[in-house]
C-alpha atoms as a PDB file:
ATOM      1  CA  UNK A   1    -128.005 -14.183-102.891  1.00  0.00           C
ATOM      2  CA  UNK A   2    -124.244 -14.648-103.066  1.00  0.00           C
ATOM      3  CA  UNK A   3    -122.453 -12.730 -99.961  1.00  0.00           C
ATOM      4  CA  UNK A   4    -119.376 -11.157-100.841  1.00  0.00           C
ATOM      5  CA  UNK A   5    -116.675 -11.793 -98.094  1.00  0.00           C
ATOM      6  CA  UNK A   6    -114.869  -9.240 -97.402  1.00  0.00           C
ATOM      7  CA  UNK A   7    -111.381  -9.890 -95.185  1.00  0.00           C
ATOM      8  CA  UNK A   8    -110.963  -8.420 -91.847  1.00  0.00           C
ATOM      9  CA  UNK A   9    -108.276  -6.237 -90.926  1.00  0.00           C
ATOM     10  CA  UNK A  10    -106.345  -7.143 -87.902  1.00  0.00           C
ATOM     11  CA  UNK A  11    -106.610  -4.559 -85.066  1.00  0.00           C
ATOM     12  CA  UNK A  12    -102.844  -3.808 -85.628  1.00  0.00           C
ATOM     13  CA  UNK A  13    -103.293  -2.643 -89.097  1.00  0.00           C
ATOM     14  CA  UNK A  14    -106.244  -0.793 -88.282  1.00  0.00           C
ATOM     15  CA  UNK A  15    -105.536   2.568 -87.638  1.00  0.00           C
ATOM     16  CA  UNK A  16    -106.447   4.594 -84.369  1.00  0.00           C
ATOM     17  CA  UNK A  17    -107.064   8.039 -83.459  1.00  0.00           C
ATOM     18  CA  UNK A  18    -103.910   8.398 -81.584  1.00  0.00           C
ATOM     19  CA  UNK A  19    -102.590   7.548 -84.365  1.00  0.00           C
ATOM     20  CA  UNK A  20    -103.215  10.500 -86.429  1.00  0.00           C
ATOM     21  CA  UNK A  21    -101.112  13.862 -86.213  1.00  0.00           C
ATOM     22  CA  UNK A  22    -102.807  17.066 -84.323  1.00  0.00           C
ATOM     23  CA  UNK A  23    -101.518  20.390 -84.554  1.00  0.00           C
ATOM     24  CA  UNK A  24    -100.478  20.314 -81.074  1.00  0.00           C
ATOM     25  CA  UNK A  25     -98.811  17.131 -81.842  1.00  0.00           C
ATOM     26  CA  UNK A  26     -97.546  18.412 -85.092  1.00  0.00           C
ATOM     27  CA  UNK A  27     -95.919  21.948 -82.964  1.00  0.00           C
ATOM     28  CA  UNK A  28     -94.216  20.122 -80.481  1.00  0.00           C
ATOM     29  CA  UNK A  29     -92.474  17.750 -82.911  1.00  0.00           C
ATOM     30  CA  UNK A  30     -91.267  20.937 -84.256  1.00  0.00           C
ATOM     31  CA  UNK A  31     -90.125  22.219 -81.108  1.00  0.00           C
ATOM     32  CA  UNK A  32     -85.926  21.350 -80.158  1.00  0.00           C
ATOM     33  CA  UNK A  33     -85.114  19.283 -78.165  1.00  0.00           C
ATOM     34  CA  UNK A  34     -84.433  20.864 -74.646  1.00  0.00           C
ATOM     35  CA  UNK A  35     -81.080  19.907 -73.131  1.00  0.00           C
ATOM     36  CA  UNK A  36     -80.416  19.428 -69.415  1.00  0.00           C
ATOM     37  CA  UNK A  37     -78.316  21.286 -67.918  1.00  0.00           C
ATOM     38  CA  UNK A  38     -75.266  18.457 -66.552  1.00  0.00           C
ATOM     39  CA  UNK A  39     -73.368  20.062 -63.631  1.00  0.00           C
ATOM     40  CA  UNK A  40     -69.025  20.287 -65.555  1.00  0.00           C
ATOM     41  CA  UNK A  41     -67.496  16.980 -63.655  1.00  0.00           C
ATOM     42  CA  UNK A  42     -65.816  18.327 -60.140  1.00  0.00           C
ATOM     43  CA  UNK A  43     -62.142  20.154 -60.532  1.00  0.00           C
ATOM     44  CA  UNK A  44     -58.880  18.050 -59.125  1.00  0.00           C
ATOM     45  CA  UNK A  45     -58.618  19.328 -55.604  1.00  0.00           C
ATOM     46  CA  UNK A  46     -55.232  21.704 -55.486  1.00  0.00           C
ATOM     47  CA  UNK A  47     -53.688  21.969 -52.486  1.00  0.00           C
ATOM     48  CA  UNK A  48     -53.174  25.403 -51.101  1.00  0.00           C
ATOM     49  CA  UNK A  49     -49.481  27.033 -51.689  1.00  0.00           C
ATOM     50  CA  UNK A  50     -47.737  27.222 -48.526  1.00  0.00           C
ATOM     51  CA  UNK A  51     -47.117  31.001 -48.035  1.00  0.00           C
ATOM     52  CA  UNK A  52     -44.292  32.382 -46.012  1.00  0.00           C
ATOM     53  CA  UNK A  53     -46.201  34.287 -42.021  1.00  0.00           C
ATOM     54  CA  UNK A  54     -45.065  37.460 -42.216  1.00  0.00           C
ATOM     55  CA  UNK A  55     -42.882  39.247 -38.860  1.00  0.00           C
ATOM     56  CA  UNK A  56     -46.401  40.456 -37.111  1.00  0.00           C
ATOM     57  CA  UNK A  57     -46.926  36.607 -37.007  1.00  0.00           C
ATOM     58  CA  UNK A  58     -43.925  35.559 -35.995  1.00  0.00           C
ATOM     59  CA  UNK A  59     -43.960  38.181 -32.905  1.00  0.00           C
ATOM     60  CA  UNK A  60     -47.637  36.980 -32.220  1.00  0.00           C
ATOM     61  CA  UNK A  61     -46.540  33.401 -32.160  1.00  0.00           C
ATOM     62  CA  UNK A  62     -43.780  33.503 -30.391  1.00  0.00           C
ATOM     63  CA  UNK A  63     -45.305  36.209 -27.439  1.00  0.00           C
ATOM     64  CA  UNK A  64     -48.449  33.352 -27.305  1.00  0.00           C
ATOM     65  CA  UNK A  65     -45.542  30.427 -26.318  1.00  0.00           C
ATOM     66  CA  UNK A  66     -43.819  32.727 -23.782  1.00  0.00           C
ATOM     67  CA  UNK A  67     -46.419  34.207 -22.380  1.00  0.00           C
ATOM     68  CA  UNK A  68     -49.536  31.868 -22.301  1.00  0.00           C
ATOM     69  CA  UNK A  69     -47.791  29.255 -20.193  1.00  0.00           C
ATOM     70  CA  UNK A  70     -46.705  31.678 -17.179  1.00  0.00           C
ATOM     71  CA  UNK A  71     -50.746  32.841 -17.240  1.00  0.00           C
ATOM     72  CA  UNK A  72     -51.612  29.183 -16.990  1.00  0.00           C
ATOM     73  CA  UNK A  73     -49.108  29.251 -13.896  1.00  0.00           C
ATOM     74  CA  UNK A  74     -49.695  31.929 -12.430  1.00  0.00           C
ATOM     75  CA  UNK A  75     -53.260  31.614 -12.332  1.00  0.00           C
ATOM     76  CA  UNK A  76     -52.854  28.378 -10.492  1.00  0.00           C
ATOM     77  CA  UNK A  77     -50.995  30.146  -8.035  1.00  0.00           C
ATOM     78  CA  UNK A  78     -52.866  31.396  -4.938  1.00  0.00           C
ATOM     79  CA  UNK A  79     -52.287  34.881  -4.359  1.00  0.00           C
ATOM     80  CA  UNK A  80     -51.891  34.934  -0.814  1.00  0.00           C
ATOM     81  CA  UNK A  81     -51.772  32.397   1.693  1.00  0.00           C
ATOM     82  CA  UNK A  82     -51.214  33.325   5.675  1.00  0.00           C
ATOM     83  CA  UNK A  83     -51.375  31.026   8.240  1.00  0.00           C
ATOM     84  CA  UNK A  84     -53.492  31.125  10.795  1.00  0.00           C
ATOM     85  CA  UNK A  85     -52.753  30.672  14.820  1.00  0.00           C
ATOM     86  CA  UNK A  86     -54.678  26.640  14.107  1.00  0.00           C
ATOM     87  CA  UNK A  87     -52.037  25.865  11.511  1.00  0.00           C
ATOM     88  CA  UNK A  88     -54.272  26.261   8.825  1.00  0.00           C
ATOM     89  CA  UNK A  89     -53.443  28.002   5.949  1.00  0.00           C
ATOM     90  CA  UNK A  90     -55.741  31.102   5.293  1.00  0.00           C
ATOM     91  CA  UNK A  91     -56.536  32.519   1.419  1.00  0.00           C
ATOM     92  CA  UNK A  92     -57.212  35.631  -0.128  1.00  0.00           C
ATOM     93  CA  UNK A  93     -60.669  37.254   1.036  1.00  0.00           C
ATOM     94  CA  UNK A  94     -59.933  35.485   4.598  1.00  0.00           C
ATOM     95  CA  UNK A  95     -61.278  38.019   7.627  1.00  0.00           C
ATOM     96  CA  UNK A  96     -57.950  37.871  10.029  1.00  0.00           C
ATOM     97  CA  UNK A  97     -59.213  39.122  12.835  1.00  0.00           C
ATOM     98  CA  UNK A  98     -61.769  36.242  13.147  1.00  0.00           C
ATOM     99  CA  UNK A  99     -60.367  33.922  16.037  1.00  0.00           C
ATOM    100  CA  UNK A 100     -57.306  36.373  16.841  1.00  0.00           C
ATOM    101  CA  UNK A 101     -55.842  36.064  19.872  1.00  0.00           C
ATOM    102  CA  UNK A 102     -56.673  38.534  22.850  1.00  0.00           C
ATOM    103  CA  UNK A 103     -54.549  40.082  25.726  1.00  0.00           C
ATOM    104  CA  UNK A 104     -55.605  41.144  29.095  1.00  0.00           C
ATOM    105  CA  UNK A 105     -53.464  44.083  30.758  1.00  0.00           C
ATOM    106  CA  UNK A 106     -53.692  43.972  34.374  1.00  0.00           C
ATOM    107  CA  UNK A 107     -55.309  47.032  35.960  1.00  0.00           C
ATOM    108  CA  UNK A 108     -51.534  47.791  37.942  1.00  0.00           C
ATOM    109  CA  UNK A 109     -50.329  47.648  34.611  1.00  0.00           C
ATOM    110  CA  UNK A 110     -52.394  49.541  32.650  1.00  0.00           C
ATOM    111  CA  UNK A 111     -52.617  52.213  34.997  1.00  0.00           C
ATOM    112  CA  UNK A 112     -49.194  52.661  35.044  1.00  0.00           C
ATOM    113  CA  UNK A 113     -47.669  55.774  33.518  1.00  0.00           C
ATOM    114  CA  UNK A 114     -44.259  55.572  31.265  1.00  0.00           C
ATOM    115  CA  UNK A 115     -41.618  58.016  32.113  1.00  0.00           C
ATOM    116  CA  UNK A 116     -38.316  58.943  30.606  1.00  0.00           C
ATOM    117  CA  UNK A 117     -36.767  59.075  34.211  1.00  0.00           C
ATOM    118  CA  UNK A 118     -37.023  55.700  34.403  1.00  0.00           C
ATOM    119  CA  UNK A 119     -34.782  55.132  31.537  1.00  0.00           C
ATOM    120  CA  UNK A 120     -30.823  55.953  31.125  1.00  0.00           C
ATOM    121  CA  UNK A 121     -29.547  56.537  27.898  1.00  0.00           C
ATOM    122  CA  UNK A 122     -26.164  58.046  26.472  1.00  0.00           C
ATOM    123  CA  UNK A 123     -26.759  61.358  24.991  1.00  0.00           C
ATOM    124  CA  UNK A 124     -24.629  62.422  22.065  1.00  0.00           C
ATOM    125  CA  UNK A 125     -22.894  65.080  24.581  1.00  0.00           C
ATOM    126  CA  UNK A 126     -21.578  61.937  26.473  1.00  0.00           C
ATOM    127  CA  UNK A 127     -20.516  60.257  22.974  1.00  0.00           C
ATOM    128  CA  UNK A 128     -18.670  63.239  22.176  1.00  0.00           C
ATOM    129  CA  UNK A 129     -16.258  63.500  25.802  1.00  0.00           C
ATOM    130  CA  UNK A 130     -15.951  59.876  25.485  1.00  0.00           C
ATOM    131  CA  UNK A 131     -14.541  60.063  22.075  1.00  0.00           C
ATOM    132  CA  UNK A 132     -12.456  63.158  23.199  1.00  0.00           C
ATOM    133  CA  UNK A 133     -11.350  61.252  26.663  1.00  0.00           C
ATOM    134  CA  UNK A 134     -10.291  58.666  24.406  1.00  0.00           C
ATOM    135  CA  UNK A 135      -8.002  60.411  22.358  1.00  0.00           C
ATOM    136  CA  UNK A 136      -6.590  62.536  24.897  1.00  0.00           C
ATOM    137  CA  UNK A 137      -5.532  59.397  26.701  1.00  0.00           C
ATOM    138  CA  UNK A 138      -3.853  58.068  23.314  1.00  0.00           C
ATOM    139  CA  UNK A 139      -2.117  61.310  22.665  1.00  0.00           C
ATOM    140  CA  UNK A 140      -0.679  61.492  26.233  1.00  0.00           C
ATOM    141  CA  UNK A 141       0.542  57.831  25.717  1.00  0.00           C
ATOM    142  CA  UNK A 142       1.799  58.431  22.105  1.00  0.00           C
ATOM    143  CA  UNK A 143       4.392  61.752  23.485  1.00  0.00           C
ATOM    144  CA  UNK A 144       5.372  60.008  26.522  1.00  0.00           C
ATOM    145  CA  UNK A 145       6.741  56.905  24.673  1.00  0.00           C
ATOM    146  CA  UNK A 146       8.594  59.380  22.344  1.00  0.00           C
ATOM    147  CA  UNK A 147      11.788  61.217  23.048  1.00  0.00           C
ATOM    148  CA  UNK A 148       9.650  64.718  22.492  1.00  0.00           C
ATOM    149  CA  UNK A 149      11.919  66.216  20.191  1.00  0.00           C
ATOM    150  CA  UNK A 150      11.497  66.725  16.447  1.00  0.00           C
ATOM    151  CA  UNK A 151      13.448  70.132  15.923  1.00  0.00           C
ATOM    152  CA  UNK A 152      16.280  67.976  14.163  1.00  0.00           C
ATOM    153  CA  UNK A 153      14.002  66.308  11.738  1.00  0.00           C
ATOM    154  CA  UNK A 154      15.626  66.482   7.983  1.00  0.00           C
ATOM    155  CA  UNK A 155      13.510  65.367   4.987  1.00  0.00           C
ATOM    156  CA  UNK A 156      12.943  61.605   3.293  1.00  0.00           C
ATOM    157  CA  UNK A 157      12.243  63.030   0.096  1.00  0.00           C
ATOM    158  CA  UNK A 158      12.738  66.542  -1.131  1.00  0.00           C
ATOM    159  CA  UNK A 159      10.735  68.467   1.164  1.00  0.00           C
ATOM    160  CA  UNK A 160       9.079  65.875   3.188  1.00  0.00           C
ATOM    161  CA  UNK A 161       9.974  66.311   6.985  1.00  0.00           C
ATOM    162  CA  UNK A 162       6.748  64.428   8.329  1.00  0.00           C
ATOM    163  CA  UNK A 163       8.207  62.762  11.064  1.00  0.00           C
ATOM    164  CA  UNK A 164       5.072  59.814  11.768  1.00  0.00           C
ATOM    165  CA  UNK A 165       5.705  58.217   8.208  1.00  0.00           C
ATOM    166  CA  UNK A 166       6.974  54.758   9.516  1.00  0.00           C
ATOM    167  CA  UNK A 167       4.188  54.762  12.651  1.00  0.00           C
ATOM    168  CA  UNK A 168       0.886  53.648  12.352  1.00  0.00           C
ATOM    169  CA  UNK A 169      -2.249  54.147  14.674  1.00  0.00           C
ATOM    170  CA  UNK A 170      -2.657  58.430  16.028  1.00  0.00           C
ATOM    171  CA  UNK A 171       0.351  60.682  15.866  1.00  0.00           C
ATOM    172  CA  UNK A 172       1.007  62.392  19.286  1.00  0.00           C
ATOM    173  CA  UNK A 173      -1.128  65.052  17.043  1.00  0.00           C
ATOM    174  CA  UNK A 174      -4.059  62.874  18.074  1.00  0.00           C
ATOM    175  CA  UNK A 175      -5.062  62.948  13.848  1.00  0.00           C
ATOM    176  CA  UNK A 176      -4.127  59.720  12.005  1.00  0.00           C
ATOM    177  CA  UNK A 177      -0.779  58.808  10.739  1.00  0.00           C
ATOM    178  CA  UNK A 178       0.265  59.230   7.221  1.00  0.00           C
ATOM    179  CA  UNK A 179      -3.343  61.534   6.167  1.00  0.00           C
ATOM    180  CA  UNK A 180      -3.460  64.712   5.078  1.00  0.00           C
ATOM    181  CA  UNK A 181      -4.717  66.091   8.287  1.00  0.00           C
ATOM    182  CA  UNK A 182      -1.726  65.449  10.744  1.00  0.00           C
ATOM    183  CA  UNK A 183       0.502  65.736   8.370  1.00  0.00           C
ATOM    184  CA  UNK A 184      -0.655  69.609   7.919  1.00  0.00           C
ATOM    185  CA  UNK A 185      -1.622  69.992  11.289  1.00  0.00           C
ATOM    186  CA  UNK A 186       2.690  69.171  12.034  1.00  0.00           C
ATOM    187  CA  UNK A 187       3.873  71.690   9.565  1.00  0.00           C
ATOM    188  CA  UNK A 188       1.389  74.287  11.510  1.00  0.00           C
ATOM    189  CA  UNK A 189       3.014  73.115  14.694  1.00  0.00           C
ATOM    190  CA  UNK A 190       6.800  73.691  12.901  1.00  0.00           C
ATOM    191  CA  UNK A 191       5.746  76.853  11.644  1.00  0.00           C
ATOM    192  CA  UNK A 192       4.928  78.008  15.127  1.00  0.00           C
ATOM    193  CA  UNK A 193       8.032  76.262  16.544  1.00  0.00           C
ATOM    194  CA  UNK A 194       6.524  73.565  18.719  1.00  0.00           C
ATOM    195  CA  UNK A 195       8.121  70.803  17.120  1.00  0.00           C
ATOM    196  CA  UNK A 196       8.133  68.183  20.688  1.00  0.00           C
ATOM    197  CA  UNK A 197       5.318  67.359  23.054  1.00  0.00           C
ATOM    198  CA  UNK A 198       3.605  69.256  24.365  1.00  0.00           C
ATOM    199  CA  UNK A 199       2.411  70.164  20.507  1.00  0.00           C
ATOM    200  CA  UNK A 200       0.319  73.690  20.191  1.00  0.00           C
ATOM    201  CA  UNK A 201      -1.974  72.573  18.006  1.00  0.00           C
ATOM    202  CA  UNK A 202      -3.359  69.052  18.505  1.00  0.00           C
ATOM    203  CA  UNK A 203      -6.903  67.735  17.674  1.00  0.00           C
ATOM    204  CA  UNK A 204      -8.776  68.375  20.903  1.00  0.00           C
ATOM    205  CA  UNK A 205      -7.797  72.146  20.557  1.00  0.00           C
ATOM    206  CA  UNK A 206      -7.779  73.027  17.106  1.00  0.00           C
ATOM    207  CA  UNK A 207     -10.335  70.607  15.853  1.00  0.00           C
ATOM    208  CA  UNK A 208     -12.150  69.724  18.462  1.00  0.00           C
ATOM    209  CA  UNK A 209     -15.935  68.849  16.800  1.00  0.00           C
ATOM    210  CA  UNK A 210     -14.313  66.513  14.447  1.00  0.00           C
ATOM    211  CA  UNK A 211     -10.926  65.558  12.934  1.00  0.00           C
ATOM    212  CA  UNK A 212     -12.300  65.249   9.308  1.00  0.00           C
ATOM    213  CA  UNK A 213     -10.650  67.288   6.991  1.00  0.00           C
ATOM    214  CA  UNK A 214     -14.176  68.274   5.992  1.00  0.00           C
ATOM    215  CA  UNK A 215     -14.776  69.963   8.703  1.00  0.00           C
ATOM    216  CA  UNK A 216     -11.892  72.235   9.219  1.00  0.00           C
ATOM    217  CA  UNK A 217     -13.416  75.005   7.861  1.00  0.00           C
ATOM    218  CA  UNK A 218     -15.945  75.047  10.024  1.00  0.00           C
ATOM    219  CA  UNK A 219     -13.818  74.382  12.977  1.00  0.00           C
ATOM    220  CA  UNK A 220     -11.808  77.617  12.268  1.00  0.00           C
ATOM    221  CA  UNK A 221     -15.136  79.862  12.327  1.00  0.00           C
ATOM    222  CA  UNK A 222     -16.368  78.396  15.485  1.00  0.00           C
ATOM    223  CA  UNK A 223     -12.348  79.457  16.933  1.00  0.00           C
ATOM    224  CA  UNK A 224     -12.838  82.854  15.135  1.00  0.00           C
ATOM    225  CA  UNK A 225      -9.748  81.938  13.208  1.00  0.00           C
ATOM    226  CA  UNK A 226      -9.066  84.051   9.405  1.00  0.00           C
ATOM    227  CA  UNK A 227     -10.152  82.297   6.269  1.00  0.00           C
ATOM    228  CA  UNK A 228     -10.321  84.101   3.015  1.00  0.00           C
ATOM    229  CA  UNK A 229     -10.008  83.042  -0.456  1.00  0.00           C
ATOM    230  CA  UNK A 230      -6.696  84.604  -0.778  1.00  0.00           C
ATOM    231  CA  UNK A 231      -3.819  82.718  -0.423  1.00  0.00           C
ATOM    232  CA  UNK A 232      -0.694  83.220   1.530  1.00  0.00           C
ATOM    233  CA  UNK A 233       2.337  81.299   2.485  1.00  0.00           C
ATOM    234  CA  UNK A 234       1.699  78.678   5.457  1.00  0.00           C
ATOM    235  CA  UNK A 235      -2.157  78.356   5.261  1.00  0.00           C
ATOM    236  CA  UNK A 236      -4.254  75.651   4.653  1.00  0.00           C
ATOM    237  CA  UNK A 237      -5.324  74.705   1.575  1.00  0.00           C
ATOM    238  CA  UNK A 238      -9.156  73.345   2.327  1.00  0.00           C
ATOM    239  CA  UNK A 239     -11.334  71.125  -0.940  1.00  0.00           C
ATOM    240  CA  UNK A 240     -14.463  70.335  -0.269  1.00  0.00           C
ATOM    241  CA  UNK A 241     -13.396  67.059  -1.341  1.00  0.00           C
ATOM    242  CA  UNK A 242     -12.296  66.079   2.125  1.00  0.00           C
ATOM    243  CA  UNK A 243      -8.967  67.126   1.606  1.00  0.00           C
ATOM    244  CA  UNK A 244      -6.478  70.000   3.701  1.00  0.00           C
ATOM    245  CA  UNK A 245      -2.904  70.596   1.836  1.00  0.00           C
ATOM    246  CA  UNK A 246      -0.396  72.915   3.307  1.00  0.00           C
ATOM    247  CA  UNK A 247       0.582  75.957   1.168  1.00  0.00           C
ATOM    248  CA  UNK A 248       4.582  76.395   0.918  1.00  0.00           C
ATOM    249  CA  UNK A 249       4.424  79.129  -1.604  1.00  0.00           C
ATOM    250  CA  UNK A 250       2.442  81.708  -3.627  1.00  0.00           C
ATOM    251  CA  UNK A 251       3.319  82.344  -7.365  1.00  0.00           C
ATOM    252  CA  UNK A 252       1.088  84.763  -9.092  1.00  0.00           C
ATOM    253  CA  UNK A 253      -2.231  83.130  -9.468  1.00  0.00           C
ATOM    254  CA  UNK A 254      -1.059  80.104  -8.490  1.00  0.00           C
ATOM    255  CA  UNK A 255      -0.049  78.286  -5.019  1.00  0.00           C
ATOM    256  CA  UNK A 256       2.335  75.053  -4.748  1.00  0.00           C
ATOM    257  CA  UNK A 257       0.862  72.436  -1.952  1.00  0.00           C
ATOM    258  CA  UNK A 258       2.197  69.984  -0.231  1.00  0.00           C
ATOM    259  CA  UNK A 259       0.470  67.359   0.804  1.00  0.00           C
ATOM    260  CA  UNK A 260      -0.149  63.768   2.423  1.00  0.00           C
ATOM    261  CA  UNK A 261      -2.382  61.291   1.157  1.00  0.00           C
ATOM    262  CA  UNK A 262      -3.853  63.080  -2.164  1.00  0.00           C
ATOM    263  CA  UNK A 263      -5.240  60.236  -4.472  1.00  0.00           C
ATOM    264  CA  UNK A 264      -5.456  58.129  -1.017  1.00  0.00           C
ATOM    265  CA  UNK A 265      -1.701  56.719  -1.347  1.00  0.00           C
ATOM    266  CA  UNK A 266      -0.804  57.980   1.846  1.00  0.00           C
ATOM    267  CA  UNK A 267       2.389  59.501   1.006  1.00  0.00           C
ATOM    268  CA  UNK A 268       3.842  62.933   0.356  1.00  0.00           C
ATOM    269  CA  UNK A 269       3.035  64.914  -2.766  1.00  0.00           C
ATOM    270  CA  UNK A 270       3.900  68.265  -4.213  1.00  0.00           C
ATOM    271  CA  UNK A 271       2.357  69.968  -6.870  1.00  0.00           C
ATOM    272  CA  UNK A 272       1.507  73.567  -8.466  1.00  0.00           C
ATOM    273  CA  UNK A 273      -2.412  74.541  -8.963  1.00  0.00           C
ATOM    274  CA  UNK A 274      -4.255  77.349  -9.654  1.00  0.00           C
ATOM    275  CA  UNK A 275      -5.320  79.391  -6.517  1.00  0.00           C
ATOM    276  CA  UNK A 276      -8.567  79.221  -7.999  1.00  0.00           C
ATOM    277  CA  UNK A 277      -9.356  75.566  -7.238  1.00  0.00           C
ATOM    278  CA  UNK A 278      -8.845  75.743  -3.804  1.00  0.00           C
ATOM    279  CA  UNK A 279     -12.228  76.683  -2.014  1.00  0.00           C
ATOM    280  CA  UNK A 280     -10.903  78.474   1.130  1.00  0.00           C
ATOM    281  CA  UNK A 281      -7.752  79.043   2.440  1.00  0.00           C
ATOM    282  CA  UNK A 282      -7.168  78.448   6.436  1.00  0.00           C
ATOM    283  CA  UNK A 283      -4.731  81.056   7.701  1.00  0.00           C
ATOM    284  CA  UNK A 284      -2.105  79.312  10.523  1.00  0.00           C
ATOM    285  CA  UNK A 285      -3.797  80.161  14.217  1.00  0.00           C
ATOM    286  CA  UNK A 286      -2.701  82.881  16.015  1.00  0.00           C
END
């Protein structure tokens, strides 16, 4: 019997089940291919724009520089600091009593009573006659170095016949030179005639609480002297300003002064004002 040979396929060339399409196989060959999602390459970095701070900033800012440095400081600071009978220095919250020092009274002392006999003080009656003591004894030494007698006296300027211009100090008037007191209280003296020592109206009679022009006013109640708000020729002219002017006429509603020492220049004036702005007028002493 002849045997027919038959040639062997190689395993390569022989096909194997794998190698036959499925439907499965078939399906997802149809199927697209998915794509992966690939994260976009990362953007240039941009720097930020550089934007102007607006004025709330700028107040913020500069507050902060002022003010943060002197709570820095003062913080530091203790807030009190005593010190203490050791030489120590004591701190806030420190007890100071703690350690004080004590004193013992001895028992003559502390049974000792305190009287005001036992003390001597000037009173304001004795101020007052040694003030008044005082100028008596100028004014008697001011009209005995003077001849006395003013009768002839004729003026520096028109109207001015105040004979104390060139002096200094207290006239023998016992009121001081060149102000508006003496200077009035001499032409109430002329108009009553006493124009030498002994004057009729000096300080420590007509004035006698005070020579302030102030308190003339006053002074003429307490002698029960007129006052009224009418004017008439030869009174007083009192401001509450602190100022007397003499009254050398009447016209109408209004009065012409003269005067010493208005404005503080401490020389004569004349001038015409309404009666109106005077607050009281002073009629001359009987």
């Amino acid at each position: 019997m002849v045997e027919t040979l038959t040639p062997l396929r190689s395993a390569a060339s022989t096909p194997s089940l794998e190698q036959f399409p499925t439907r499965r196989s078939l399906r997802e060959a149809e199927r697209p291919v998915a794509r992966r999602k690939v994260a976009p390459p990362p953007a240039a970095y941009v720097l930020p724009s550089k934007r102007t701070p607006s004025l709330q900033r700028r107040v913020i800012g500069v507050l902060t520089v002022l003010l943060v440095p002197g709570f820095l400081v003062t913080s530091t600071i203790p807030a009190m600091a005593i010190a203490t009978n050791d030489g120590s220095i004591a701190g806030p919250g420190t007890n100071y009593l703690d350690g004080a020092q004590s004193v013992v009274v001895a028992s003559d002392v502390a049974g000792a009573g305190v009287s005001r006999d036992l003390f001597d003080a000037t009173t304001e009656d004795d101020l007052a006659s040694q003030r008044a003591a005082a100028r008596a004894r100028l004014w008697a030494s001011s009209t005995a170095a003077s001849d006395g007698d003013y009768s002839n006296v004729g003026p520096r300027q028109a109207g001015d016949d105040y004979p104390w211009r060139n002096s200094g100090g207290l006239s023998p008037l016992a009121y001081v030179i060149r102000q508006c007191t003496d200077f009035v209280a001499w032409r109430l003296n002329r108009d009553a005639g006493s124009t030498k020592a002994p004057f009729k109206y000096v300080w420590a009679g007509m004035t006698p609480g005070g020579g302030s022009a102030s308190q003339w006013a006053q002074a003429w109640r307490n002698n029960g002297w007129k006052t009224s708000h009418k004017p008439v020729t030869g009174s007083v002219a009192w401001f509450t300003g602190n100022h007397v002017a003499y009254v050398k006429s009447v016209s109408g509603d209004d009065v012409v002064l003269e005067e010493y020492n208005w404005m503080g220049d401490r020389s004569y004036h004349t001038r015409t004002i309404p009666a109106s702005d005077v607050a009281l007028f002073l009629y001359p002493p009987p």
